[in-house]
PDB file of N, CA and C in Angstrom:
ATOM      1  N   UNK A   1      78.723 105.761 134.891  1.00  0.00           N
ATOM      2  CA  UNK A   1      78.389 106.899 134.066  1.00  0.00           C
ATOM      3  C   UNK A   1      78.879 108.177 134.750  1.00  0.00           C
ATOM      4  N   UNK A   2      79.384 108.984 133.634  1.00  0.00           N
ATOM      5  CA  UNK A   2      79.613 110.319 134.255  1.00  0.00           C
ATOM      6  C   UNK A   2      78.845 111.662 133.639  1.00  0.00           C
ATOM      7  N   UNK A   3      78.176 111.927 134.236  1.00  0.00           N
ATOM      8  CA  UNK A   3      77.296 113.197 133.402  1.00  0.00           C
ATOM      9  C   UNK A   3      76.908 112.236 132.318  1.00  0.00           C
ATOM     10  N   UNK A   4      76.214 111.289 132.504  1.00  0.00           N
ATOM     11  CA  UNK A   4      75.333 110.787 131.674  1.00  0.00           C
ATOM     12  C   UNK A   4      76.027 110.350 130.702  1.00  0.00           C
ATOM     13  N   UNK A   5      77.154 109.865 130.299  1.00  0.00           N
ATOM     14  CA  UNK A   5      77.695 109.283 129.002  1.00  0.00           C
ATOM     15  C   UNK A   5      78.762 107.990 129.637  1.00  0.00           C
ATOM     16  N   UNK A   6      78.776 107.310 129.163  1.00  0.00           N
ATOM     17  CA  UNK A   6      79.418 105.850 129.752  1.00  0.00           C
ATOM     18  C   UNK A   6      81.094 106.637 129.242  1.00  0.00           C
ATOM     19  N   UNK A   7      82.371 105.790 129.842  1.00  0.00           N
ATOM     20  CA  UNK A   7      83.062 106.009 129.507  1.00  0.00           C
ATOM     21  C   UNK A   7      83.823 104.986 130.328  1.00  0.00           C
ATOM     22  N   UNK A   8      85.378 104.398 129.807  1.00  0.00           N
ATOM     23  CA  UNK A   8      86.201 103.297 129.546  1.00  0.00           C
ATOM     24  C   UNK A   8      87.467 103.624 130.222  1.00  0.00           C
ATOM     25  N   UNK A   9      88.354 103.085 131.212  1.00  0.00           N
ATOM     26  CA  UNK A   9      89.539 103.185 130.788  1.00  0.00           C
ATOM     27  C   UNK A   9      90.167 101.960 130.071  1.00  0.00           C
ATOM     28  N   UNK A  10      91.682 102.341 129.773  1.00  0.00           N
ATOM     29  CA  UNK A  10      91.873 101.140 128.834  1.00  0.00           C
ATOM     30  C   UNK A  10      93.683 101.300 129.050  1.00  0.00           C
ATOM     31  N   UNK A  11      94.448 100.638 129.006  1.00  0.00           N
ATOM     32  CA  UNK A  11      95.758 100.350 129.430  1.00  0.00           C
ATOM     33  C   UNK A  11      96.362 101.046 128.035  1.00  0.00           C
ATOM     34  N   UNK A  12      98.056 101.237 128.260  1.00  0.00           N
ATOM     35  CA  UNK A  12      97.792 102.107 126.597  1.00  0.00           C
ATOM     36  C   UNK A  12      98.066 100.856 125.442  1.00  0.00           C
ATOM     37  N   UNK A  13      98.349  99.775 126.094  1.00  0.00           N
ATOM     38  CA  UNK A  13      98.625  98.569 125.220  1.00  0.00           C
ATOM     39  C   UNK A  13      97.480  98.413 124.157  1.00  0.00           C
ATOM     40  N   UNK A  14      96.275  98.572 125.372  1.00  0.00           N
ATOM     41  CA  UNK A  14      94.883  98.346 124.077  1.00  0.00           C
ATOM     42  C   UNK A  14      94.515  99.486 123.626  1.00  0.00           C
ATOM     43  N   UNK A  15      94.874 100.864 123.615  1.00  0.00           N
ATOM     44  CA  UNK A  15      94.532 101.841 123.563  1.00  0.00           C
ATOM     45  C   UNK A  15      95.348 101.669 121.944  1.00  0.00           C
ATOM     46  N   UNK A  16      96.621 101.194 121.808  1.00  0.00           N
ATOM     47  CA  UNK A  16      97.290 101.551 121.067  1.00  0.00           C
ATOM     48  C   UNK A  16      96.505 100.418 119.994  1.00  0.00           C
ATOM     49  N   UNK A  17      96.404  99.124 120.446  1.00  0.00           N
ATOM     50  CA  UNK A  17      95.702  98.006 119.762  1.00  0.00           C
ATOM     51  C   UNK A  17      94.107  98.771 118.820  1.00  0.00           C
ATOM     52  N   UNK A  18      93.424  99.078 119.786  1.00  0.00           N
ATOM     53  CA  UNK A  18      92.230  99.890 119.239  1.00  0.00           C
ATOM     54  C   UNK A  18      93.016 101.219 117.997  1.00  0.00           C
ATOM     55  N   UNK A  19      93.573 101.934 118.248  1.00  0.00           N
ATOM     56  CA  UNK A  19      94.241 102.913 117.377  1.00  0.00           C
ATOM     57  C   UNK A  19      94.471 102.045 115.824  1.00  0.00           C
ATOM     58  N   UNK A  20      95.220 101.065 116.278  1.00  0.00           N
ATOM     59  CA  UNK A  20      96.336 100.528 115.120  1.00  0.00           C
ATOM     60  C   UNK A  20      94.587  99.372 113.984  1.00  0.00           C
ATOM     61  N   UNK A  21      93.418  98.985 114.770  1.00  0.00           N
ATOM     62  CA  UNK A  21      92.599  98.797 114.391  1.00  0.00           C
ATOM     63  C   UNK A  21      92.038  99.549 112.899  1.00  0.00           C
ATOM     64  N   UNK A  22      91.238 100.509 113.799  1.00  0.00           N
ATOM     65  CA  UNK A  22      90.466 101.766 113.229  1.00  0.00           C
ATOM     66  C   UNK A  22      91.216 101.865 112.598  1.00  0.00           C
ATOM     67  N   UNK A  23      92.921 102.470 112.291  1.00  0.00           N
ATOM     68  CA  UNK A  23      93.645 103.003 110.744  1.00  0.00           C
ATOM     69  C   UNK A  23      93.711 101.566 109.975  1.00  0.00           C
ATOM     70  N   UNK A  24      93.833 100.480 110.262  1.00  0.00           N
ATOM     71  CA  UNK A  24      93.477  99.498 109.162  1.00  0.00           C
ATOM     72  C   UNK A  24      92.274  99.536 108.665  1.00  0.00           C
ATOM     73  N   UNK A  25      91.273  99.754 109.500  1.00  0.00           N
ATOM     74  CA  UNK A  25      89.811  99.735 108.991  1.00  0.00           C
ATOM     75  C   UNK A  25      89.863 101.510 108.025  1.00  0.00           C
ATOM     76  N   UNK A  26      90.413 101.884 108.250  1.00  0.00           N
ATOM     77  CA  UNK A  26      90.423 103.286 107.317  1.00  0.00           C
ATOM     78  C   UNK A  26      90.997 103.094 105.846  1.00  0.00           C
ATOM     79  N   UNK A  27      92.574 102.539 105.793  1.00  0.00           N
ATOM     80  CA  UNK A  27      93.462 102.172 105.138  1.00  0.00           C
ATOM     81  C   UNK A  27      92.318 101.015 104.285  1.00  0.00           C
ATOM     82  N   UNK A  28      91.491 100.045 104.362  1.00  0.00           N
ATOM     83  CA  UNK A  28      90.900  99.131 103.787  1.00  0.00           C
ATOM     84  C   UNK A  28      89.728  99.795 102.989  1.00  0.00           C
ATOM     85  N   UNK A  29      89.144 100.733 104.163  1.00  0.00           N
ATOM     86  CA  UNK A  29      88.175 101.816 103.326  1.00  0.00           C
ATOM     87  C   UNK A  29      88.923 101.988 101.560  1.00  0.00           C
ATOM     88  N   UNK A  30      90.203 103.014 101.901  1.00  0.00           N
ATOM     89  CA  UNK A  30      91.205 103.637 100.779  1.00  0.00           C
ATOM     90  C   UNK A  30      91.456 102.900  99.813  1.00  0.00           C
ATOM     91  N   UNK A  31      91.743 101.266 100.490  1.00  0.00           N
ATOM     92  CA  UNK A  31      91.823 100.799  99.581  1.00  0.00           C
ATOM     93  C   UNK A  31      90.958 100.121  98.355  1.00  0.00           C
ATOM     94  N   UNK A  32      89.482 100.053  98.857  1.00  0.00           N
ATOM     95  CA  UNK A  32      88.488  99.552  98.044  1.00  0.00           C
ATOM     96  C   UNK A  32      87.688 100.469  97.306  1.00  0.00           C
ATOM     97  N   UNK A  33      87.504 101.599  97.414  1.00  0.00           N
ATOM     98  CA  UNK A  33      87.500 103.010  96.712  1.00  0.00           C
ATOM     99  C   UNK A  33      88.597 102.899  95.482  1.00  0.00           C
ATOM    100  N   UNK A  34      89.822 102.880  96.078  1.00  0.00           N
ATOM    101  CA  UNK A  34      90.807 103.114  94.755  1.00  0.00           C
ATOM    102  C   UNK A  34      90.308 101.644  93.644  1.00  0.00           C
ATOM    103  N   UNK A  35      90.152 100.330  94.266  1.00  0.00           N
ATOM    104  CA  UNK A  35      89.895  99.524  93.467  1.00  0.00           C
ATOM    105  C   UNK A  35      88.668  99.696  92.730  1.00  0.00           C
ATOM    106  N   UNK A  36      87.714 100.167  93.041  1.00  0.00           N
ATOM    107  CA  UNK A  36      86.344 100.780  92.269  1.00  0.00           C
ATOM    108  C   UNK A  36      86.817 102.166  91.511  1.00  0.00           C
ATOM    109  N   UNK A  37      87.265 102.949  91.635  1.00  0.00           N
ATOM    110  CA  UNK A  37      87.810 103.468  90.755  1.00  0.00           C
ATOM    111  C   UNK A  37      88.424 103.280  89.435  1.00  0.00           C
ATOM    112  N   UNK A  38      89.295 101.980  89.810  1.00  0.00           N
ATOM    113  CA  UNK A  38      90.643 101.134  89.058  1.00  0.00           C
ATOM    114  C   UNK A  38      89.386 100.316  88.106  1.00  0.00           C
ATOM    115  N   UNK A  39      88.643  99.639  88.636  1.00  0.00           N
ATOM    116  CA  UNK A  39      87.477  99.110  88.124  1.00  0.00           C
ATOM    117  C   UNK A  39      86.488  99.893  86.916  1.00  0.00           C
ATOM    118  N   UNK A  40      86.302 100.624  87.495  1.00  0.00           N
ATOM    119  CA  UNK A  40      85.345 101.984  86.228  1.00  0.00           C
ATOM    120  C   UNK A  40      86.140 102.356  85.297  1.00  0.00           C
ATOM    121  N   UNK A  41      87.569 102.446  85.882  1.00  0.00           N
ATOM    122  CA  UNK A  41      88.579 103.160  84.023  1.00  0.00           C
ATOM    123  C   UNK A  41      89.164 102.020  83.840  1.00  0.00           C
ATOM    124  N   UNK A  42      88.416 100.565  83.796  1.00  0.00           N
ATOM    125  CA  UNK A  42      88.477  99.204  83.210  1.00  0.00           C
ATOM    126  C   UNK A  42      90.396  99.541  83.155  1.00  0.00           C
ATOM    127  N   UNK A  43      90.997  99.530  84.534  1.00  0.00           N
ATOM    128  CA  UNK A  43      92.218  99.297  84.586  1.00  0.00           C
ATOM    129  C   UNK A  43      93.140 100.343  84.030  1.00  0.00           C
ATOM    130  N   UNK A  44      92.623 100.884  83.711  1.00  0.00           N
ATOM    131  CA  UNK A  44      93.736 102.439  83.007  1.00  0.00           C
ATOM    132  C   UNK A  44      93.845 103.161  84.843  1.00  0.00           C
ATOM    133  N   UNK A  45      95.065 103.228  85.106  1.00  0.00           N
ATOM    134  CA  UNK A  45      95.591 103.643  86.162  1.00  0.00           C
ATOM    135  C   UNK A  45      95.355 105.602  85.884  1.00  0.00           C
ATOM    136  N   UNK A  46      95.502 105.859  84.977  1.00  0.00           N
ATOM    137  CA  UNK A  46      95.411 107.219  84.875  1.00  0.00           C
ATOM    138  C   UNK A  46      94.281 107.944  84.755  1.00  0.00           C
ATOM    139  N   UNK A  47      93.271 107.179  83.816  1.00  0.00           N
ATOM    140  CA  UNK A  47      92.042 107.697  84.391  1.00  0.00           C
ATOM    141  C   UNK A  47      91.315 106.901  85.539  1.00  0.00           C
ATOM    142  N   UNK A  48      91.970 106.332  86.320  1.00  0.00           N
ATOM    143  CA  UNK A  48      91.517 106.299  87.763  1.00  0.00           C
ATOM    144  C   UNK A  48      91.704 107.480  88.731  1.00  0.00           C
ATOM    145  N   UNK A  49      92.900 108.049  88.073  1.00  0.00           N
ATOM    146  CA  UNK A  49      93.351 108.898  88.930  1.00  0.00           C
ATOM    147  C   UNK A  49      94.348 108.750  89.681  1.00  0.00           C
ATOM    148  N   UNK A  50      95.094 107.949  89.510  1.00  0.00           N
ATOM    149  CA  UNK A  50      96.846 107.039  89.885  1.00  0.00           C
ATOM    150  C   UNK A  50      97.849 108.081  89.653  1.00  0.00           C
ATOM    151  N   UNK A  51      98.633 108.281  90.084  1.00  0.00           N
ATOM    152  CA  UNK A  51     100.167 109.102  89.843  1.00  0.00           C
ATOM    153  C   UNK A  51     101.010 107.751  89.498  1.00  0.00           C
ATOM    154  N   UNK A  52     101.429 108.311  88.379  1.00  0.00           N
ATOM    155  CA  UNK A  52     102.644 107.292  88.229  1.00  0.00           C
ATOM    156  C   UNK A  52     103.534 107.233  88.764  1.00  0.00           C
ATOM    157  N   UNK A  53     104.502 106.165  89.425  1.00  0.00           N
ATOM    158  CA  UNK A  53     105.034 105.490  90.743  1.00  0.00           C
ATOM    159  C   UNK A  53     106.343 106.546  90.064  1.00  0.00           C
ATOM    160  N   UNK A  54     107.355 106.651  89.135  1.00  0.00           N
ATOM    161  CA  UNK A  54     108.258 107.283  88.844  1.00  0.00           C
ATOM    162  C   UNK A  54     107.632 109.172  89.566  1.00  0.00           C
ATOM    163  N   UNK A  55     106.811 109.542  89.539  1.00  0.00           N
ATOM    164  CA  UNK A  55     106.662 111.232  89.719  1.00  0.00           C
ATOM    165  C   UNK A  55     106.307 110.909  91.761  1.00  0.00           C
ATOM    166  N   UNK A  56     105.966 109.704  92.217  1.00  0.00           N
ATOM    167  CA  UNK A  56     105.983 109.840  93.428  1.00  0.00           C
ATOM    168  C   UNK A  56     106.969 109.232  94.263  1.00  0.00           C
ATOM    169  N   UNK A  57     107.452 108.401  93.524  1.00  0.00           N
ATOM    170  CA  UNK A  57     108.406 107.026  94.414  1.00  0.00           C
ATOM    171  C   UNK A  57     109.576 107.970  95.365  1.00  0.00           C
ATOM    172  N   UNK A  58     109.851 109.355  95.155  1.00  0.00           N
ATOM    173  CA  UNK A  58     110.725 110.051  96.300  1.00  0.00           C
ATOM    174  C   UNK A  58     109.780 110.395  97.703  1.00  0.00           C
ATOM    175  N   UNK A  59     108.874 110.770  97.264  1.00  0.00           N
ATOM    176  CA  UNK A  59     108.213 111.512  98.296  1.00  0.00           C
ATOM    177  C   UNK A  59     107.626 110.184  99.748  1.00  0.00           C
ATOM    178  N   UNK A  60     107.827 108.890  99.380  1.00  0.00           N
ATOM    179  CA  UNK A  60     107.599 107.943 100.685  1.00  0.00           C
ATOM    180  C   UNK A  60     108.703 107.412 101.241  1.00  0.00           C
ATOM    181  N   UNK A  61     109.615 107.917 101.248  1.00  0.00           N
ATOM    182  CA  UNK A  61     110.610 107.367 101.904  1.00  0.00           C
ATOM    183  C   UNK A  61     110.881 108.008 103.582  1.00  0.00           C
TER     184      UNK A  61
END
């Protein structure tokens, strides 16, 4: 303990492992939200709140 709070080191291999974790566990969050969404406007992508793939498909490249 240092000043009273535990603390870790960690190699950056697992550092990066732990990182790449947590944004899947975020990314899975995103994704089950959008499906409850997708779910309530019984599949209408637009009143889910969806952009249609033609007005975004430049901007991920």
């Amino acid at each position: 303990m240092v000043k009273g709070k535990r603390f870790v080191v960690l190699d950056a291999e697992d550092w990066e492992a732990l990182v790449e974790w947590l944004e899947t566990l975020e990314d899975l969050e995103i994704a089950r939200e959008a499906l409850v969404a997708l779910r309530s406007a019984k599949g209408d992508r637009e009143k889910a709140g969806w952009l249609p793939w033609e007005e975004i498909r430049g901007e991920l490249a």
